[in-house]
C-alpha atoms as a PDB file:
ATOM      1  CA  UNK A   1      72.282 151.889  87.309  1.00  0.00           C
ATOM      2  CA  UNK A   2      73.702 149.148  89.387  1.00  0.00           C
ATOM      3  CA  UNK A   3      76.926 148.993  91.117  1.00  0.00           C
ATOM      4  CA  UNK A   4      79.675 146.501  89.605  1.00  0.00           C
ATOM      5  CA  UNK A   5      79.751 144.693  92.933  1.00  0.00           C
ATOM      6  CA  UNK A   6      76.265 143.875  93.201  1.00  0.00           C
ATOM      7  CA  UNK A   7      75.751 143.035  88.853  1.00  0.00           C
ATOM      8  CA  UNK A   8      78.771 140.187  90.023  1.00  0.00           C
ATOM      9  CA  UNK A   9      76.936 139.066  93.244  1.00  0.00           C
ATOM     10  CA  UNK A  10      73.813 139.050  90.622  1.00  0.00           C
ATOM     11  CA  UNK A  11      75.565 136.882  87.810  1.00  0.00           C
ATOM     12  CA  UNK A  12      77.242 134.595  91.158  1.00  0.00           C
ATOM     13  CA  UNK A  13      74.198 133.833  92.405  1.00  0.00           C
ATOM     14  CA  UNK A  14      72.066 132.762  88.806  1.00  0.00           C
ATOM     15  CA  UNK A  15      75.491 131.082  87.735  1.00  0.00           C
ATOM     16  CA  UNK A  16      75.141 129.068  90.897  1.00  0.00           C
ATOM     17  CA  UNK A  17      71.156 128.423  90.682  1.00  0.00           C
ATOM     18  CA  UNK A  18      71.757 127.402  86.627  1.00  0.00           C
ATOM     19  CA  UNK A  19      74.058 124.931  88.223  1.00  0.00           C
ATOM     20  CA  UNK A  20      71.936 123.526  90.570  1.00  0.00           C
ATOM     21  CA  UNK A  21      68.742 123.740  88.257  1.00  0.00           C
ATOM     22  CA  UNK A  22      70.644 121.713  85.792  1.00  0.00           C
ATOM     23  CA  UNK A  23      72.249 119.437  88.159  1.00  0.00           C
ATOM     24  CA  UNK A  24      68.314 118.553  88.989  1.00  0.00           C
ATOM     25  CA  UNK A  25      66.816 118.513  85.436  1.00  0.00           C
ATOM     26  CA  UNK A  26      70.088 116.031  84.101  1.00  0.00           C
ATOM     27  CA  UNK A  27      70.205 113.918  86.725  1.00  0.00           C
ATOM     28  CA  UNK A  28      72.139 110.656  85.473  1.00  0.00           C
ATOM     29  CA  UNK A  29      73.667 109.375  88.880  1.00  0.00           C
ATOM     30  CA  UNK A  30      73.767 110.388  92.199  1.00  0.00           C
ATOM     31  CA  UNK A  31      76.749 113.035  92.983  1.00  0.00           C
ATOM     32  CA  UNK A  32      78.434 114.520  95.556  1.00  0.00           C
ATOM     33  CA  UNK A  33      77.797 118.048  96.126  1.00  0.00           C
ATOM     34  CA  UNK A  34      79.307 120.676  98.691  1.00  0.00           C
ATOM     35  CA  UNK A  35      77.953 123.663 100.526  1.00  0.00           C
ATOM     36  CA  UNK A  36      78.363 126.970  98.566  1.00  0.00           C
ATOM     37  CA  UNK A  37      78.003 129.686 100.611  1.00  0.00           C
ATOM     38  CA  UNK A  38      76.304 133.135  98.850  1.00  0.00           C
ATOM     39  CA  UNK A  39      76.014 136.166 100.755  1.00  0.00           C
ATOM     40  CA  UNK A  40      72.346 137.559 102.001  1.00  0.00           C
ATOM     41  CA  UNK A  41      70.733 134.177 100.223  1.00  0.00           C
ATOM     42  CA  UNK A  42      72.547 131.044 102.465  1.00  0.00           C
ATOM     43  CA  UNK A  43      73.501 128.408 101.582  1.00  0.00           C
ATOM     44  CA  UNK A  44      73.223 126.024  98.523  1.00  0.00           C
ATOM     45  CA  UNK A  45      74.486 122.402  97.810  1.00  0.00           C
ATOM     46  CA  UNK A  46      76.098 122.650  94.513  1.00  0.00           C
ATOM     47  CA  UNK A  47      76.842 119.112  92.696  1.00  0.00           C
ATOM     48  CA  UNK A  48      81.033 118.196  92.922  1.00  0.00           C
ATOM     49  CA  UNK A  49      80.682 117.894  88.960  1.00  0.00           C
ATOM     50  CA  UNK A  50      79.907 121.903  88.525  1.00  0.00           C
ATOM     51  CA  UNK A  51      82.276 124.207  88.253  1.00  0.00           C
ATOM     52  CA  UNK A  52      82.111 127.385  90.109  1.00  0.00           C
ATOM     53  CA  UNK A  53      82.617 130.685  88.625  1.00  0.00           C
ATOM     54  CA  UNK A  54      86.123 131.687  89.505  1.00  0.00           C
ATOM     55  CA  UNK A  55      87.123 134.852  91.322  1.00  0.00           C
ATOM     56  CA  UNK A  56      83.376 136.048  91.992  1.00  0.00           C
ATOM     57  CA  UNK A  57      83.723 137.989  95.841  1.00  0.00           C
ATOM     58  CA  UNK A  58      81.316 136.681  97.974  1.00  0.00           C
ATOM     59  CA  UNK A  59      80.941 132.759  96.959  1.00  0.00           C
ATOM     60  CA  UNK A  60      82.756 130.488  99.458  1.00  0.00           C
ATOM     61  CA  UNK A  61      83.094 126.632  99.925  1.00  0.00           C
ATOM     62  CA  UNK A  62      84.149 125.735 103.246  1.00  0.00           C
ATOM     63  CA  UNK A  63      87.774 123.315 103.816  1.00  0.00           C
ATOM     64  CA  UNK A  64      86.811 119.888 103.204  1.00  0.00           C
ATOM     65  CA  UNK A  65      86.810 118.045 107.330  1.00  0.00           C
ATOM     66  CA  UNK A  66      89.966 116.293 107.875  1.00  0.00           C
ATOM     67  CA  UNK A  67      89.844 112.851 107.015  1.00  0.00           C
ATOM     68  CA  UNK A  68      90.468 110.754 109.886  1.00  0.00           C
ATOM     69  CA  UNK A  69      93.577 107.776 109.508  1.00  0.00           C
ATOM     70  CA  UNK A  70      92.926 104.944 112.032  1.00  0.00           C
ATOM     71  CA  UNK A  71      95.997 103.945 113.382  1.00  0.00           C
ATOM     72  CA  UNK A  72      98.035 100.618 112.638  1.00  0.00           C
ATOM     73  CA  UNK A  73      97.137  99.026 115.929  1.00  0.00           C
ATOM     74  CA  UNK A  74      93.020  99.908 115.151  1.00  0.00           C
ATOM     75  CA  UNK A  75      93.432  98.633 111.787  1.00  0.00           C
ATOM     76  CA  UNK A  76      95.650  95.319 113.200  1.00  0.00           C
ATOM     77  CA  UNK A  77      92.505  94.697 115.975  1.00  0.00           C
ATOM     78  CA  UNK A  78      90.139  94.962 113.257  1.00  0.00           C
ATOM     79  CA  UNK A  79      91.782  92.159 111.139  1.00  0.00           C
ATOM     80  CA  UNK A  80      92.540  90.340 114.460  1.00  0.00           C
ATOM     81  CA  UNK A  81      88.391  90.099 115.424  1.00  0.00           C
ATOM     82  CA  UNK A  82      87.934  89.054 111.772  1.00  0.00           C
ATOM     83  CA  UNK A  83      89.551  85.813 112.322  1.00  0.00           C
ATOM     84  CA  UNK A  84      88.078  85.077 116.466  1.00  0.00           C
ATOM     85  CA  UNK A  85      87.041  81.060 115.863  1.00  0.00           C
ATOM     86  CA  UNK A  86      89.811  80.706 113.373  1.00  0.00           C
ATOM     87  CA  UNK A  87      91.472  77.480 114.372  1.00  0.00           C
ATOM     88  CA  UNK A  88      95.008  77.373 116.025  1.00  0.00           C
ATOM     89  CA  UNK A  89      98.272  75.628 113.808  1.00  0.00           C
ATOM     90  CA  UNK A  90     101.525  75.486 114.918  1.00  0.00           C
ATOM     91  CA  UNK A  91     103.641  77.058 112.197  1.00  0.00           C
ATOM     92  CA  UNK A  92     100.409  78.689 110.690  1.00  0.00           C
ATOM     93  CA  UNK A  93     100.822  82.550 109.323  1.00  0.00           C
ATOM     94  CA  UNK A  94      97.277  83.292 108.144  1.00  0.00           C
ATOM     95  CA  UNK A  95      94.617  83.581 106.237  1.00  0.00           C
ATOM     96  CA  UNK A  96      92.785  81.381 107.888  1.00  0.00           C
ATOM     97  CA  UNK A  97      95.054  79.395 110.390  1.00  0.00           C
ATOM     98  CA  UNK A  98      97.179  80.613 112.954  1.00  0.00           C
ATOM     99  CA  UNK A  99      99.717  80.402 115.135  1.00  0.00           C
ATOM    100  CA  UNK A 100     100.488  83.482 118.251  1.00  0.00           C
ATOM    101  CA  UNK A 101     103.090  85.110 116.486  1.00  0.00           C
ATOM    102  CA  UNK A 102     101.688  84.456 112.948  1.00  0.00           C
ATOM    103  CA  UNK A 103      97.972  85.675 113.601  1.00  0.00           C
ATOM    104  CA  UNK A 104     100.197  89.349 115.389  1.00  0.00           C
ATOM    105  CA  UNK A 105     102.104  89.242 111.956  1.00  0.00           C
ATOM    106  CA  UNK A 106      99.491  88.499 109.690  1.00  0.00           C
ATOM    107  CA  UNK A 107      97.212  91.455 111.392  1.00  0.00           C
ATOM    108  CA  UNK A 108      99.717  94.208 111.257  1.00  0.00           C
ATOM    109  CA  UNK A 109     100.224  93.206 107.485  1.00  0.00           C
ATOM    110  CA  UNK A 110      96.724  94.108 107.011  1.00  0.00           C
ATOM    111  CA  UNK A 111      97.588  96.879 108.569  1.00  0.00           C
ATOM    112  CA  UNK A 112     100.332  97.887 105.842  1.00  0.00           C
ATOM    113  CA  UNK A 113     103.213  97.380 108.976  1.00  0.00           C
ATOM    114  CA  UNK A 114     105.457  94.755 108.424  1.00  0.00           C
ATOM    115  CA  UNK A 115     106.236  92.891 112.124  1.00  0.00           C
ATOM    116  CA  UNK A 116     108.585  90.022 112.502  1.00  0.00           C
ATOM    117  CA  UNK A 117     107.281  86.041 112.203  1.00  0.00           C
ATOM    118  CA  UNK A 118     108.651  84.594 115.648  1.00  0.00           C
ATOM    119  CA  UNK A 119     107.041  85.803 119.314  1.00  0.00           C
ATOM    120  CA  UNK A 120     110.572  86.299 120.680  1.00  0.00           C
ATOM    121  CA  UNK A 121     111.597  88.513 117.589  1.00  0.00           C
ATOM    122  CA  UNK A 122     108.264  90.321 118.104  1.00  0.00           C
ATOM    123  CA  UNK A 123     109.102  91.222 121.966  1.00  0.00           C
ATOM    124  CA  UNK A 124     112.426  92.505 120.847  1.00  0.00           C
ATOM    125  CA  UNK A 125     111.175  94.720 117.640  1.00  0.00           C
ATOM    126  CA  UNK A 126     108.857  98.023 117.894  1.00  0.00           C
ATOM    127  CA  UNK A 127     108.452 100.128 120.898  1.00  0.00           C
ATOM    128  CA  UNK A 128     108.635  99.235 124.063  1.00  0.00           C
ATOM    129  CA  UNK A 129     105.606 100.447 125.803  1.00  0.00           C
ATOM    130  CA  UNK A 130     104.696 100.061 129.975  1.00  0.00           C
ATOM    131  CA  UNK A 131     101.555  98.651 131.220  1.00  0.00           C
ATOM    132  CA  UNK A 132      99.681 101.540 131.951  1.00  0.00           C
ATOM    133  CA  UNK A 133      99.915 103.107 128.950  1.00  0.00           C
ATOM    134  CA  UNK A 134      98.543 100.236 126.549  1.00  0.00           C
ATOM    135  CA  UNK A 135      96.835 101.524 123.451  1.00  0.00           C
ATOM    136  CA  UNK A 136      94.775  99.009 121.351  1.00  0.00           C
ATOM    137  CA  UNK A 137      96.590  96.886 119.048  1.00  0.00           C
ATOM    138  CA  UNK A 138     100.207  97.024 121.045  1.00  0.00           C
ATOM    139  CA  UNK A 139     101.723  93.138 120.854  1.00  0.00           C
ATOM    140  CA  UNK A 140     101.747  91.835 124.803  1.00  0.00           C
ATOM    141  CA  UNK A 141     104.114  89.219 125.082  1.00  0.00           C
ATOM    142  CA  UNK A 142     104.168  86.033 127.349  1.00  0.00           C
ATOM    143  CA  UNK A 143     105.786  82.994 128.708  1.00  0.00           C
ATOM    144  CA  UNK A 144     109.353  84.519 128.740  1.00  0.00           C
ATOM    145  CA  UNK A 145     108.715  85.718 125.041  1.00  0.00           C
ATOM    146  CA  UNK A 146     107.443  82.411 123.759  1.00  0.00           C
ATOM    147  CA  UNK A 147     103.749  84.259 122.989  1.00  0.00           C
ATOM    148  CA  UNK A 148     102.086  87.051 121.407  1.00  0.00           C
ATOM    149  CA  UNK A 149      98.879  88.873 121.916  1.00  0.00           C
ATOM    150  CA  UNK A 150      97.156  92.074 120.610  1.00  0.00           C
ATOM    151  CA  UNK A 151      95.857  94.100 123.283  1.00  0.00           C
ATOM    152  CA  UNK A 152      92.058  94.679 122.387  1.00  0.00           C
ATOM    153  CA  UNK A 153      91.185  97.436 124.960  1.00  0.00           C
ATOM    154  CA  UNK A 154      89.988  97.340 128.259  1.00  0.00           C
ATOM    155  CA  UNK A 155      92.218  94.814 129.809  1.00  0.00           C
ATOM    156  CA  UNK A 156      91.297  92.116 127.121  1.00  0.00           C
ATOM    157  CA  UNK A 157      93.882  90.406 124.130  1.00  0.00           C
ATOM    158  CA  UNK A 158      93.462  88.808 121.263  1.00  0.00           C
ATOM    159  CA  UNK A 159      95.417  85.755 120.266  1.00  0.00           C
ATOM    160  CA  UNK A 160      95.962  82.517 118.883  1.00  0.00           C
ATOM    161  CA  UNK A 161      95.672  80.468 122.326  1.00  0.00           C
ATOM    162  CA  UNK A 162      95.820  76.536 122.034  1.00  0.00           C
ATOM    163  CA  UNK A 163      92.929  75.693 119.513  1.00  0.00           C
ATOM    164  CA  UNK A 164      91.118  78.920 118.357  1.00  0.00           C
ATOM    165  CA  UNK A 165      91.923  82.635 117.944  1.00  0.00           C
ATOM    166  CA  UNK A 166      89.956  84.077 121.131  1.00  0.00           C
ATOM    167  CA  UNK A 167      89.779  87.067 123.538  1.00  0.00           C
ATOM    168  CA  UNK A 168      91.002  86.550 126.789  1.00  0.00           C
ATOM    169  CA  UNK A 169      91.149  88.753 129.547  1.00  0.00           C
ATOM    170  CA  UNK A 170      95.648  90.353 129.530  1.00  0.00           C
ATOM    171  CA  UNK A 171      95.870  88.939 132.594  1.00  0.00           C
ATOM    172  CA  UNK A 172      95.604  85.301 131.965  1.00  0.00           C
ATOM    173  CA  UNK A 173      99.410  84.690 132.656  1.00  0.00           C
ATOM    174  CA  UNK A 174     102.426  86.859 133.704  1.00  0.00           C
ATOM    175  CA  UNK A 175     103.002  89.691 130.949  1.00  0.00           C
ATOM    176  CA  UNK A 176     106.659  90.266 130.060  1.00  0.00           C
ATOM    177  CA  UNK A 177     106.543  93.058 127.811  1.00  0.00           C
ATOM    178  CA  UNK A 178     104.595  95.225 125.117  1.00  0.00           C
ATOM    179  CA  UNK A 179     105.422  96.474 122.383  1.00  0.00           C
ATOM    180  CA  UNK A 180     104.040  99.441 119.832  1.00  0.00           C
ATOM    181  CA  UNK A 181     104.955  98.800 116.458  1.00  0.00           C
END
């Protein structure tokens, strides 16, 4: 006669092979499945849409991998590059004409962060951050406060210059602040 622990590891393991046997023989659409781990046999990708058998010892499914968040300067440079060649308005706040201070704004809304309109109001909002320690995305501010960038990573910005959205190297004129919103 067979132990108790070994008939459950028994039952586990067909319950999970049913699953997957079925999952192959009804396939409708393409799932997602995870890992499901059964002791002395390895492991098995189970589709998302089974159900495991509760409480049987043994059966694991390993922590689903932290999902990883881009942060609201990332997500502000990516909506930044999406508009390079967009052509430069005085006044203009986006979608598809811009002015300094709109295309920052405009970028960090796509970003869910809400940044104020003007270049001066943007040099005086957020964080202020020093040179060195520039992470993508911060708003670098010019001409006394008169014009915002986004800093785009090694030593490059992104902003609505005098006719087009381009990248230009940070150092193009004086820098009088940064900010990290």
């Amino acid at each position: 006669m067979e132990s108790v622990p070994l008939v459950r590891k028994r039952m586990a393991v067909m319950a999970v092979l049913a699953a997957a046997a079925g999952s192959v023989l009804c396939t409708a659409a393409p799932a997602e499945a995870r890992p499901v781990s059964v002791p002395g046999l390895g492991v098995f990708e189970v589709p998302d849409h089974i159900p495991l058998p509760a409480g049987v010892p043994g059966i694991t499914t390993p922590e689903p991998a932290p999902q990883f968040t881009p942060a609201p300067g990332d997500l502000a440079i990516q909506a930044a590059r999406s508009k390079l060649g967009a052509p430069y308005v005085s006044g203009g706040t986006g979608p598809s004409t811009f002015d300094c201070s709109g295309l920052v704004k405009w970028a960090y809304q796509q970003a869910g962060v809400d940044v104020p309109r003007t270049s001066w109001s943007q040099l005086s909002a957020g964080t202020p951050v020093p040179l060195d320690q520039l992470h993508v995305g911060d708003v670098i501010s010019y001409s006394g406060g008169g014009h915002s960038a986004l800093y785009a990573g090694d030593g490059q910005v992104i902003h609505a210059a005098t006719s087009i959205v381009e990248i230009s190297p940070m150092s193009y004129s004086p820098v009088v602040g940064a900010r990290r919103y």
